[in-house]
PDB file of N, CA and C in Angstrom:
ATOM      1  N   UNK A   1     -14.358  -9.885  -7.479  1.00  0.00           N
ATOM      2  CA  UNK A   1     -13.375 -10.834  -7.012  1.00  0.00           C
ATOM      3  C   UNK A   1     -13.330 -10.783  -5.491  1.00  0.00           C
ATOM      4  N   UNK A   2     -13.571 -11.820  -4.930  1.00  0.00           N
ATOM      5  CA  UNK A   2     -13.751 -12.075  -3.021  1.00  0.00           C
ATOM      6  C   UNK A   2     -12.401 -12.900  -2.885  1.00  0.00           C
ATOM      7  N   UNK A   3     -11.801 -12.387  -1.717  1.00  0.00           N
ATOM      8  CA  UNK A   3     -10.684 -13.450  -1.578  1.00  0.00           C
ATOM      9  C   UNK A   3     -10.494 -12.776  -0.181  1.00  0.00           C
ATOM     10  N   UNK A   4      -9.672 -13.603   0.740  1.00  0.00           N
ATOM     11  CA  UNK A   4      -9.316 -13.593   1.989  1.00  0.00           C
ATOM     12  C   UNK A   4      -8.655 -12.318   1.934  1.00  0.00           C
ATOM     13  N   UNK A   5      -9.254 -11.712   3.711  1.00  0.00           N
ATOM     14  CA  UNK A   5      -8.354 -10.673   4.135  1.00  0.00           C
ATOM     15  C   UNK A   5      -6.937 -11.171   5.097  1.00  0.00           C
ATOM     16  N   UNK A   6      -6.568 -10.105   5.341  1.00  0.00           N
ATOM     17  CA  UNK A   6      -5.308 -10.332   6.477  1.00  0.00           C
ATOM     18  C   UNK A   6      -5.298  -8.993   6.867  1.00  0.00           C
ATOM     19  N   UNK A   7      -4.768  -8.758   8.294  1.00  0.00           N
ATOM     20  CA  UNK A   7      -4.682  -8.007   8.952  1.00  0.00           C
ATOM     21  C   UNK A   7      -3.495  -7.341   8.583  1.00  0.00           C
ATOM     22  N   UNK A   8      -3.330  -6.069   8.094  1.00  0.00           N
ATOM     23  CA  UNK A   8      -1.717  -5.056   8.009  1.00  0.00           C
ATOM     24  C   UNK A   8      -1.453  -3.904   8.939  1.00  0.00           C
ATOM     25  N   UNK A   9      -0.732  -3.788   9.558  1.00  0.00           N
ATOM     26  CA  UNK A   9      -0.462  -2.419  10.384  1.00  0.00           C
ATOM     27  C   UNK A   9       0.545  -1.978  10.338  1.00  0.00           C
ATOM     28  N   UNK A  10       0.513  -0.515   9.806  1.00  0.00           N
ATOM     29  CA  UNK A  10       1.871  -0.025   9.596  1.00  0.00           C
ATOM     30  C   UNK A  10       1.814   1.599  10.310  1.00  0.00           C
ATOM     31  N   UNK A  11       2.910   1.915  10.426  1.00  0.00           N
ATOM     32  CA  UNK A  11       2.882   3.507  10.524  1.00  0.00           C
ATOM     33  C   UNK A  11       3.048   4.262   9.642  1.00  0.00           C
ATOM     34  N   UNK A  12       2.429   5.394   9.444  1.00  0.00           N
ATOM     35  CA  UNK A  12       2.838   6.281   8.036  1.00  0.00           C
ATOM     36  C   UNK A  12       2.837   7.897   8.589  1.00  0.00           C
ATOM     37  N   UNK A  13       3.106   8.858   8.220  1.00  0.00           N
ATOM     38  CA  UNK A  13       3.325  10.159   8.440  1.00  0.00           C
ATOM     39  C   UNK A  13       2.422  10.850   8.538  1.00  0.00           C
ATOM     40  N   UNK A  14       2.410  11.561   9.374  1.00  0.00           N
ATOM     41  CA  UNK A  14       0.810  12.042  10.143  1.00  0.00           C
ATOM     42  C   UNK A  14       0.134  13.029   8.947  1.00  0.00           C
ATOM     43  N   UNK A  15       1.260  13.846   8.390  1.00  0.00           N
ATOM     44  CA  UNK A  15       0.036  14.518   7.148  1.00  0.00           C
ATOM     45  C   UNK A  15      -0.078  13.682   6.365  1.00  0.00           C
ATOM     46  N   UNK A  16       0.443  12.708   5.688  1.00  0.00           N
ATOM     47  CA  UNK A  16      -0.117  11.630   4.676  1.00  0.00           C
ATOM     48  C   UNK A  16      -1.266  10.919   5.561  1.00  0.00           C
ATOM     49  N   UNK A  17      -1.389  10.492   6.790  1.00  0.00           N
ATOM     50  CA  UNK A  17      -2.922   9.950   7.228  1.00  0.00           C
ATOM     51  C   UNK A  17      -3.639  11.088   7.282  1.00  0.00           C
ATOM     52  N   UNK A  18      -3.774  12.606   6.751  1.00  0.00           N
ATOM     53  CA  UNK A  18      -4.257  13.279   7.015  1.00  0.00           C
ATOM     54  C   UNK A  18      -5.171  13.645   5.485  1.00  0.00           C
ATOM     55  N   UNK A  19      -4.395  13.530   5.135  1.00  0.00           N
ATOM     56  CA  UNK A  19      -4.550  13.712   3.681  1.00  0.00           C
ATOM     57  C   UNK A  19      -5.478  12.438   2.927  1.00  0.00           C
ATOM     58  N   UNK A  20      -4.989  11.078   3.355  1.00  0.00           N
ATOM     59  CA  UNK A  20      -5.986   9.794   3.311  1.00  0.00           C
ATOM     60  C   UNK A  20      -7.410  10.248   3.801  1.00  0.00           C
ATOM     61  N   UNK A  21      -7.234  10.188   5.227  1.00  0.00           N
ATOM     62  CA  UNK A  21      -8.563  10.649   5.637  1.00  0.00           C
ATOM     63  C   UNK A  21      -9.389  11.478   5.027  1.00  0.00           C
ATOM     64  N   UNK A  22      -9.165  12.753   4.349  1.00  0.00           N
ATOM     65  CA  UNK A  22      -9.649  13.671   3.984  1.00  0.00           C
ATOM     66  C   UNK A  22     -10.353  12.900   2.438  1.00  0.00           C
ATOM     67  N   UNK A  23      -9.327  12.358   1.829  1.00  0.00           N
ATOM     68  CA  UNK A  23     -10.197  11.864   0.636  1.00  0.00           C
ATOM     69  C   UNK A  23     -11.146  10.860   0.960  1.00  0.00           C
ATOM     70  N   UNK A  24     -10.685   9.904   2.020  1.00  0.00           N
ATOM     71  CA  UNK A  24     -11.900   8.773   2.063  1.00  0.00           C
ATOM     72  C   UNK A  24     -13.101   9.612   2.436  1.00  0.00           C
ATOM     73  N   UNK A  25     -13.182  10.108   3.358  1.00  0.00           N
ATOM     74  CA  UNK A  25     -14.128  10.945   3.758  1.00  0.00           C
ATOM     75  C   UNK A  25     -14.560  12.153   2.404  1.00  0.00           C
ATOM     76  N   UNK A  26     -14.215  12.581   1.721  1.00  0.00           N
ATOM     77  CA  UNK A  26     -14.475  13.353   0.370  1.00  0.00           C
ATOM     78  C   UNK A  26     -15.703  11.960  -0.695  1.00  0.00           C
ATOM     79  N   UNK A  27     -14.496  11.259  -0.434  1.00  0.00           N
ATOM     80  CA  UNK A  27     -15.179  10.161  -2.189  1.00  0.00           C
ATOM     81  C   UNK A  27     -16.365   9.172  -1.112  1.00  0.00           C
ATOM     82  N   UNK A  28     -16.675   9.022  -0.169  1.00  0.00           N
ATOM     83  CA  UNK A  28     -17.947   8.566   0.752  1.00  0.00           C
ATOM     84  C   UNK A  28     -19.210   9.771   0.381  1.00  0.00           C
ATOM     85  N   UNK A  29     -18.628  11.202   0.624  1.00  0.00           N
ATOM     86  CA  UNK A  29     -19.933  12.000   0.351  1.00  0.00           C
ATOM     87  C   UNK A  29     -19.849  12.752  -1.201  1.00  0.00           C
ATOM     88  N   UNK A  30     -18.866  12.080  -1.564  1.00  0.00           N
ATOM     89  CA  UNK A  30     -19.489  12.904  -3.028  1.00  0.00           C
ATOM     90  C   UNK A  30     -19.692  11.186  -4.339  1.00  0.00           C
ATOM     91  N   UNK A  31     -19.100  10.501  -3.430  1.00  0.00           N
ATOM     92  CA  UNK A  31     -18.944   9.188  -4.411  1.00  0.00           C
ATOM     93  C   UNK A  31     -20.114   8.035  -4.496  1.00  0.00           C
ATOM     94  N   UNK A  32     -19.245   7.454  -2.907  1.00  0.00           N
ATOM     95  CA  UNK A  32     -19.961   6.445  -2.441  1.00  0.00           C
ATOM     96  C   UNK A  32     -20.175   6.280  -1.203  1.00  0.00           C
ATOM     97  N   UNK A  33     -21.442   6.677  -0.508  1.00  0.00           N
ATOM     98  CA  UNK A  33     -21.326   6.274   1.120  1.00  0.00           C
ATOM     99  C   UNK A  33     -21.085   5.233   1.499  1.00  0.00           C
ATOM    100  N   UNK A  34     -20.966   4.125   1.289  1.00  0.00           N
ATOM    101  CA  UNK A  34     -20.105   2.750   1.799  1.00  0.00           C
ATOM    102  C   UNK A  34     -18.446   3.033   1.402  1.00  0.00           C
ATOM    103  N   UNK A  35     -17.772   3.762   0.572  1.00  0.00           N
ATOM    104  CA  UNK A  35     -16.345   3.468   0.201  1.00  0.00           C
ATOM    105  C   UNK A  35     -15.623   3.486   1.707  1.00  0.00           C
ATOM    106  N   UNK A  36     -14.548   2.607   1.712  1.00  0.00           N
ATOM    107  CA  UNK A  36     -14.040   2.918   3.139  1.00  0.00           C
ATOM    108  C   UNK A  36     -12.431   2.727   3.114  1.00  0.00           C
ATOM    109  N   UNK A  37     -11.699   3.273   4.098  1.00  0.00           N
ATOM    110  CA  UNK A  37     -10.281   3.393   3.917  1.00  0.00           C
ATOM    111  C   UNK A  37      -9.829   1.657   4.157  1.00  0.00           C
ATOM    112  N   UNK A  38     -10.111   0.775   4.132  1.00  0.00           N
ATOM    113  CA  UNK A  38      -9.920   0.043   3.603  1.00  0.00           C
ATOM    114  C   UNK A  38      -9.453  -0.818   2.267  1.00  0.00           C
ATOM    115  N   UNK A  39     -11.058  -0.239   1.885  1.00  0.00           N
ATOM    116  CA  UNK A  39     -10.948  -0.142   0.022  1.00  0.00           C
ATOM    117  C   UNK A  39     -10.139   1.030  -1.008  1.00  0.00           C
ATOM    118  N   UNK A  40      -9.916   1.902   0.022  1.00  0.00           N
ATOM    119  CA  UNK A  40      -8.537   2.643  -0.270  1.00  0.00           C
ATOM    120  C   UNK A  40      -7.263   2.315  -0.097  1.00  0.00           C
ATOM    121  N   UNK A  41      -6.899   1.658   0.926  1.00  0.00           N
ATOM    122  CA  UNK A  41      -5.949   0.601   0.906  1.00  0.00           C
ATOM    123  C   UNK A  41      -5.248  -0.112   0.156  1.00  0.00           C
ATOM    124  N   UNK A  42      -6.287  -1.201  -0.182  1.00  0.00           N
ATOM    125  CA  UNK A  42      -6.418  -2.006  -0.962  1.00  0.00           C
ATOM    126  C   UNK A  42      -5.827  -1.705  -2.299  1.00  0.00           C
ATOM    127  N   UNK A  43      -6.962  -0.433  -2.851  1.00  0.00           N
ATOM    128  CA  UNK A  43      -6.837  -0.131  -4.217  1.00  0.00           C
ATOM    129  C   UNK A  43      -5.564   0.876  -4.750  1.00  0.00           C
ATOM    130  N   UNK A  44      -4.813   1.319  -3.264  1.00  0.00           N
ATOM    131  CA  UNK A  44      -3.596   2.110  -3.328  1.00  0.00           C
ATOM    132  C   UNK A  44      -2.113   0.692  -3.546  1.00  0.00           C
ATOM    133  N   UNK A  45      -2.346  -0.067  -2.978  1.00  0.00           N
ATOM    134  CA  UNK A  45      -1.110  -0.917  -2.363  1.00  0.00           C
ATOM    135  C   UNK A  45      -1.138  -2.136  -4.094  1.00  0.00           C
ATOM    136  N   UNK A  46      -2.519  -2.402  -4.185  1.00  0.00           N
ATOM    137  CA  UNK A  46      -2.349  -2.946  -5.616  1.00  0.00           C
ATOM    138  C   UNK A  46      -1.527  -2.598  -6.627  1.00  0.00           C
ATOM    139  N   UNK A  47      -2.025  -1.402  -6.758  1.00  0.00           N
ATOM    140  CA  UNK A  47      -1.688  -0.346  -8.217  1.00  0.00           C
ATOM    141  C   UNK A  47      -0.206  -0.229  -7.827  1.00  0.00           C
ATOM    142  N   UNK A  48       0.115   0.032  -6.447  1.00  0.00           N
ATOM    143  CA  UNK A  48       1.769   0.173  -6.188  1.00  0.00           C
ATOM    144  C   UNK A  48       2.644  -1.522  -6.362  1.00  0.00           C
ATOM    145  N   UNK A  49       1.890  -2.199  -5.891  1.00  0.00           N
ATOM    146  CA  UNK A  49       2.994  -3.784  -6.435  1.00  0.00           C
ATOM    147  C   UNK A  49       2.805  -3.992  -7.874  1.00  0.00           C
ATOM    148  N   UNK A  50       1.714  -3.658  -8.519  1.00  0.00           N
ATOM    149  CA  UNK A  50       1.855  -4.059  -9.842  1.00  0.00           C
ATOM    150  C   UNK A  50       2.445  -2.768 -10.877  1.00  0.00           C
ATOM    151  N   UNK A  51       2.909  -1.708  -9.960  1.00  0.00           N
ATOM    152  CA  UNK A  51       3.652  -0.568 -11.008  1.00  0.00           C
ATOM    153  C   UNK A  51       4.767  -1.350 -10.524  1.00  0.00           C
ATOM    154  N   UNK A  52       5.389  -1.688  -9.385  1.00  0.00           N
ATOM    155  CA  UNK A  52       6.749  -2.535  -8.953  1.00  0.00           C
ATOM    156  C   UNK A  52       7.106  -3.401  -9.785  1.00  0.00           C
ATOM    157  N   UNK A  53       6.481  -4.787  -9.850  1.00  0.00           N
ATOM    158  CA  UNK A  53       6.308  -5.570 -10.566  1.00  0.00           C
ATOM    159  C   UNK A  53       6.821  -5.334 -11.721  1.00  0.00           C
ATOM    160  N   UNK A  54       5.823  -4.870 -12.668  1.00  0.00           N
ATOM    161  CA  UNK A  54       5.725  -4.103 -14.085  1.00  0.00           C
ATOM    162  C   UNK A  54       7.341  -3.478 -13.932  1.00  0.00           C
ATOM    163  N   UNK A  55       8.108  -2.671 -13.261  1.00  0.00           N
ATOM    164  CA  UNK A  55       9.342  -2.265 -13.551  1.00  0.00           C
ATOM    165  C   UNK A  55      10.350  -2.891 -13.082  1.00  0.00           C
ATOM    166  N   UNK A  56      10.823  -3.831 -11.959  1.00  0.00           N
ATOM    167  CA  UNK A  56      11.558  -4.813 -11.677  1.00  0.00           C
ATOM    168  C   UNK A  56      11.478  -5.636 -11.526  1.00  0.00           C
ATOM    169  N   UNK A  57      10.389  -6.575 -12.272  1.00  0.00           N
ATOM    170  CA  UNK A  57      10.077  -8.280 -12.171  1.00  0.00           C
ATOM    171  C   UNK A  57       9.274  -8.116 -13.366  1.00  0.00           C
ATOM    172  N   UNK A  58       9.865  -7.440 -14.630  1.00  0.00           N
ATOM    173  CA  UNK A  58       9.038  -7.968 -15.735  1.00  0.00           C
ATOM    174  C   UNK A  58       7.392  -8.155 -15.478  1.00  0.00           C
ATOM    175  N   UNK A  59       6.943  -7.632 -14.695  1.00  0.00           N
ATOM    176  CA  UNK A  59       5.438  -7.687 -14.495  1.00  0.00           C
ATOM    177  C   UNK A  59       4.676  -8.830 -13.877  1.00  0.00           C
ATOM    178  N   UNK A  60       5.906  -9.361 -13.493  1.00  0.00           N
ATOM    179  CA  UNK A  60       5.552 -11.139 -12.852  1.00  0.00           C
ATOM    180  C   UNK A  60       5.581 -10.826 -11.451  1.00  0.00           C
ATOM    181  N   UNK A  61       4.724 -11.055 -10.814  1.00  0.00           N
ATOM    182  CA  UNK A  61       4.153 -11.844  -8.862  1.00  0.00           C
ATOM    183  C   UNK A  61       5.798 -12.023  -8.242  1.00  0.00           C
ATOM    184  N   UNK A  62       6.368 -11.686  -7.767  1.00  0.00           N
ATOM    185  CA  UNK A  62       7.423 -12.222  -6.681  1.00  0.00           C
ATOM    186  C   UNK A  62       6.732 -13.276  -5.882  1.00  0.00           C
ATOM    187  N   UNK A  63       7.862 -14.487  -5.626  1.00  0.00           N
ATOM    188  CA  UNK A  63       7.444 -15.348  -4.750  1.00  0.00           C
ATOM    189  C   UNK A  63       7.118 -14.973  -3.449  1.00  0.00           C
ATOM    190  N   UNK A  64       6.734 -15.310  -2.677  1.00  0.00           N
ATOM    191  CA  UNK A  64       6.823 -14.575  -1.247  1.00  0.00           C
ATOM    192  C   UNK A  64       7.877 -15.050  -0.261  1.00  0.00           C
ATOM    193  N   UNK A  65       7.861 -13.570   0.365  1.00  0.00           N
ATOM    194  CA  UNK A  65       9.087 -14.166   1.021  1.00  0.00           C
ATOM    195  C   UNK A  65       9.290 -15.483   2.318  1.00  0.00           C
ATOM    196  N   UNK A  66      10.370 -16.037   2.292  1.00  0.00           N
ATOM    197  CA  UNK A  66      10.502 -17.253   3.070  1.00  0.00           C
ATOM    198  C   UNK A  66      10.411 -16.760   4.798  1.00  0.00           C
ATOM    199  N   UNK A  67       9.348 -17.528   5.061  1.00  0.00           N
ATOM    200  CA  UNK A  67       9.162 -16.764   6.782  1.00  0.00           C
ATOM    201  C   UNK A  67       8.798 -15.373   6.746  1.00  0.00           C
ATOM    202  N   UNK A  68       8.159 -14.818   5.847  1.00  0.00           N
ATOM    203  CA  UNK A  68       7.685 -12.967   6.011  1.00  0.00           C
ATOM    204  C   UNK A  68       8.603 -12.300   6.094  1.00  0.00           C
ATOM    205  N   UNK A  69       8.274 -10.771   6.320  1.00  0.00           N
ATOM    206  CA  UNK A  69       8.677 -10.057   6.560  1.00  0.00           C
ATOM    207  C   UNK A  69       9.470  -9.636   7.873  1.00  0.00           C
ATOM    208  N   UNK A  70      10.434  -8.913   7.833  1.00  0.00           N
ATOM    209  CA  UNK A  70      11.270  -8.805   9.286  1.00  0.00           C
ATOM    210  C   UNK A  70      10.171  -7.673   9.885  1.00  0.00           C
ATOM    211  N   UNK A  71       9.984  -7.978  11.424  1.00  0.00           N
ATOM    212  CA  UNK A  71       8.644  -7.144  11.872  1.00  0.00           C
ATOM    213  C   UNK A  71      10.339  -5.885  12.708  1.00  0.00           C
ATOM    214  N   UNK A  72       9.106  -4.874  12.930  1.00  0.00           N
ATOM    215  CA  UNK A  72      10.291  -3.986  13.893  1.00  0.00           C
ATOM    216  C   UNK A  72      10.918  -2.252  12.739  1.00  0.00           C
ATOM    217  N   UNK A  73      11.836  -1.888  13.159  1.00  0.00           N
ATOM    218  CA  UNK A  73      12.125  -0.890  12.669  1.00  0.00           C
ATOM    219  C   UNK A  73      13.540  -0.807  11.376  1.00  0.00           C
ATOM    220  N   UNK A  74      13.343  -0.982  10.330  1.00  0.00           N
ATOM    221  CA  UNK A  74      14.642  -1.192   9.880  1.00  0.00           C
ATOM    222  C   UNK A  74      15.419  -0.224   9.460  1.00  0.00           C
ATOM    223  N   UNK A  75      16.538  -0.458   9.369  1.00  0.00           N
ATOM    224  CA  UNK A  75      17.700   1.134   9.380  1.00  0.00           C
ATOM    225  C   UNK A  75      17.400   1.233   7.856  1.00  0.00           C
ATOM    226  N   UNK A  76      18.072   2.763   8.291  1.00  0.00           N
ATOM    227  CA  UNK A  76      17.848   3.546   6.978  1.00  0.00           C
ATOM    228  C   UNK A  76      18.037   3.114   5.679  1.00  0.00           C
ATOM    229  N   UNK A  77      17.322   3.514   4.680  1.00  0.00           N
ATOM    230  CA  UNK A  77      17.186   2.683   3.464  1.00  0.00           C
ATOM    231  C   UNK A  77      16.835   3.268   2.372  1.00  0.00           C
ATOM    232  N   UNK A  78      17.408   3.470   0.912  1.00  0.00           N
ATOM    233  CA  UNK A  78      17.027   4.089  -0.127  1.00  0.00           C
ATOM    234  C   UNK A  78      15.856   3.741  -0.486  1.00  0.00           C
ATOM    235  N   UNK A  79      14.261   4.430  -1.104  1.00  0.00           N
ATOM    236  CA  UNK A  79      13.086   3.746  -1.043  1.00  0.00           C
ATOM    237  C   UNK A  79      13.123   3.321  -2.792  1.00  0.00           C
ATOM    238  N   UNK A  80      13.020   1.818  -2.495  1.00  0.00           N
ATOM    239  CA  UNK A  80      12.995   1.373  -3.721  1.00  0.00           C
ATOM    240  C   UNK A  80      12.665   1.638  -5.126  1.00  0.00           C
ATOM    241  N   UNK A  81      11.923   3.385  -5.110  1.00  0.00           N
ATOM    242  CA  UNK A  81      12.055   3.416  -6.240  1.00  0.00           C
ATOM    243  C   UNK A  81      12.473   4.549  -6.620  1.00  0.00           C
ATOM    244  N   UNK A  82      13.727   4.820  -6.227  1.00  0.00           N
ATOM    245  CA  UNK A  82      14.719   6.051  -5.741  1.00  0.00           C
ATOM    246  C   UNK A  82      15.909   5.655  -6.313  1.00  0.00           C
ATOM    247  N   UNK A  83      16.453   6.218  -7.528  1.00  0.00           N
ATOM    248  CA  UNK A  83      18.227   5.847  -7.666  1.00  0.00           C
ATOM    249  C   UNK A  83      18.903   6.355  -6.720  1.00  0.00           C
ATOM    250  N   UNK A  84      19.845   4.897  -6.457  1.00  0.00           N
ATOM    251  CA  UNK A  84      21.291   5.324  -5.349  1.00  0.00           C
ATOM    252  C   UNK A  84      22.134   6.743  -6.027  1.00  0.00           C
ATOM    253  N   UNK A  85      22.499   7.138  -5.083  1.00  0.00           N
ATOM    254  CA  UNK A  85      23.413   7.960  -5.229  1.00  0.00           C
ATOM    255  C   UNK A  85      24.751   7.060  -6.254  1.00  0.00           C
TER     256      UNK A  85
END
């Protein structure tokens, strides 16, 4: 399946990019020398909207949101798949 990219940039926690790195670089020399953190990406962020999906949208696509996402830093926040206190 080929379909358009888009550009994402986010920040994430320096031992979790540490820990990424280490596997892309692991599954390139024991897997596949082309695999790339890209296609790790990809195949991480999928599996996470469609476990989302699958538990709070009946397994159905959310529309997208109107005008994107708010860019910038947003205040603190329970992570969605965390019960409130």
């Amino acid at each position: 399946m080929t379909s358009r990219t888009r550009q994402l940039a986010v920040r994430i926690r320096a031992d979790l990019k540490v820990r990424v790195d280490a596997a892309v670089d692991a599954l390139k020399h024991s897997r596949d020398p082309s695999f790339t953190l890209r296609e790790a990406v990809d195949e991480a962020l999928t599996h996470w909207v469609q476990s989302m999906e699958n538990r709070y949208n009946e397994g159905q696509p959310w529309p997208p949101p109107a005008g994107g996402l708010d860019a910038g830093r947003p205040r603190r926040r329970t992570h969605p798949t965390e019960q409130e206190p």
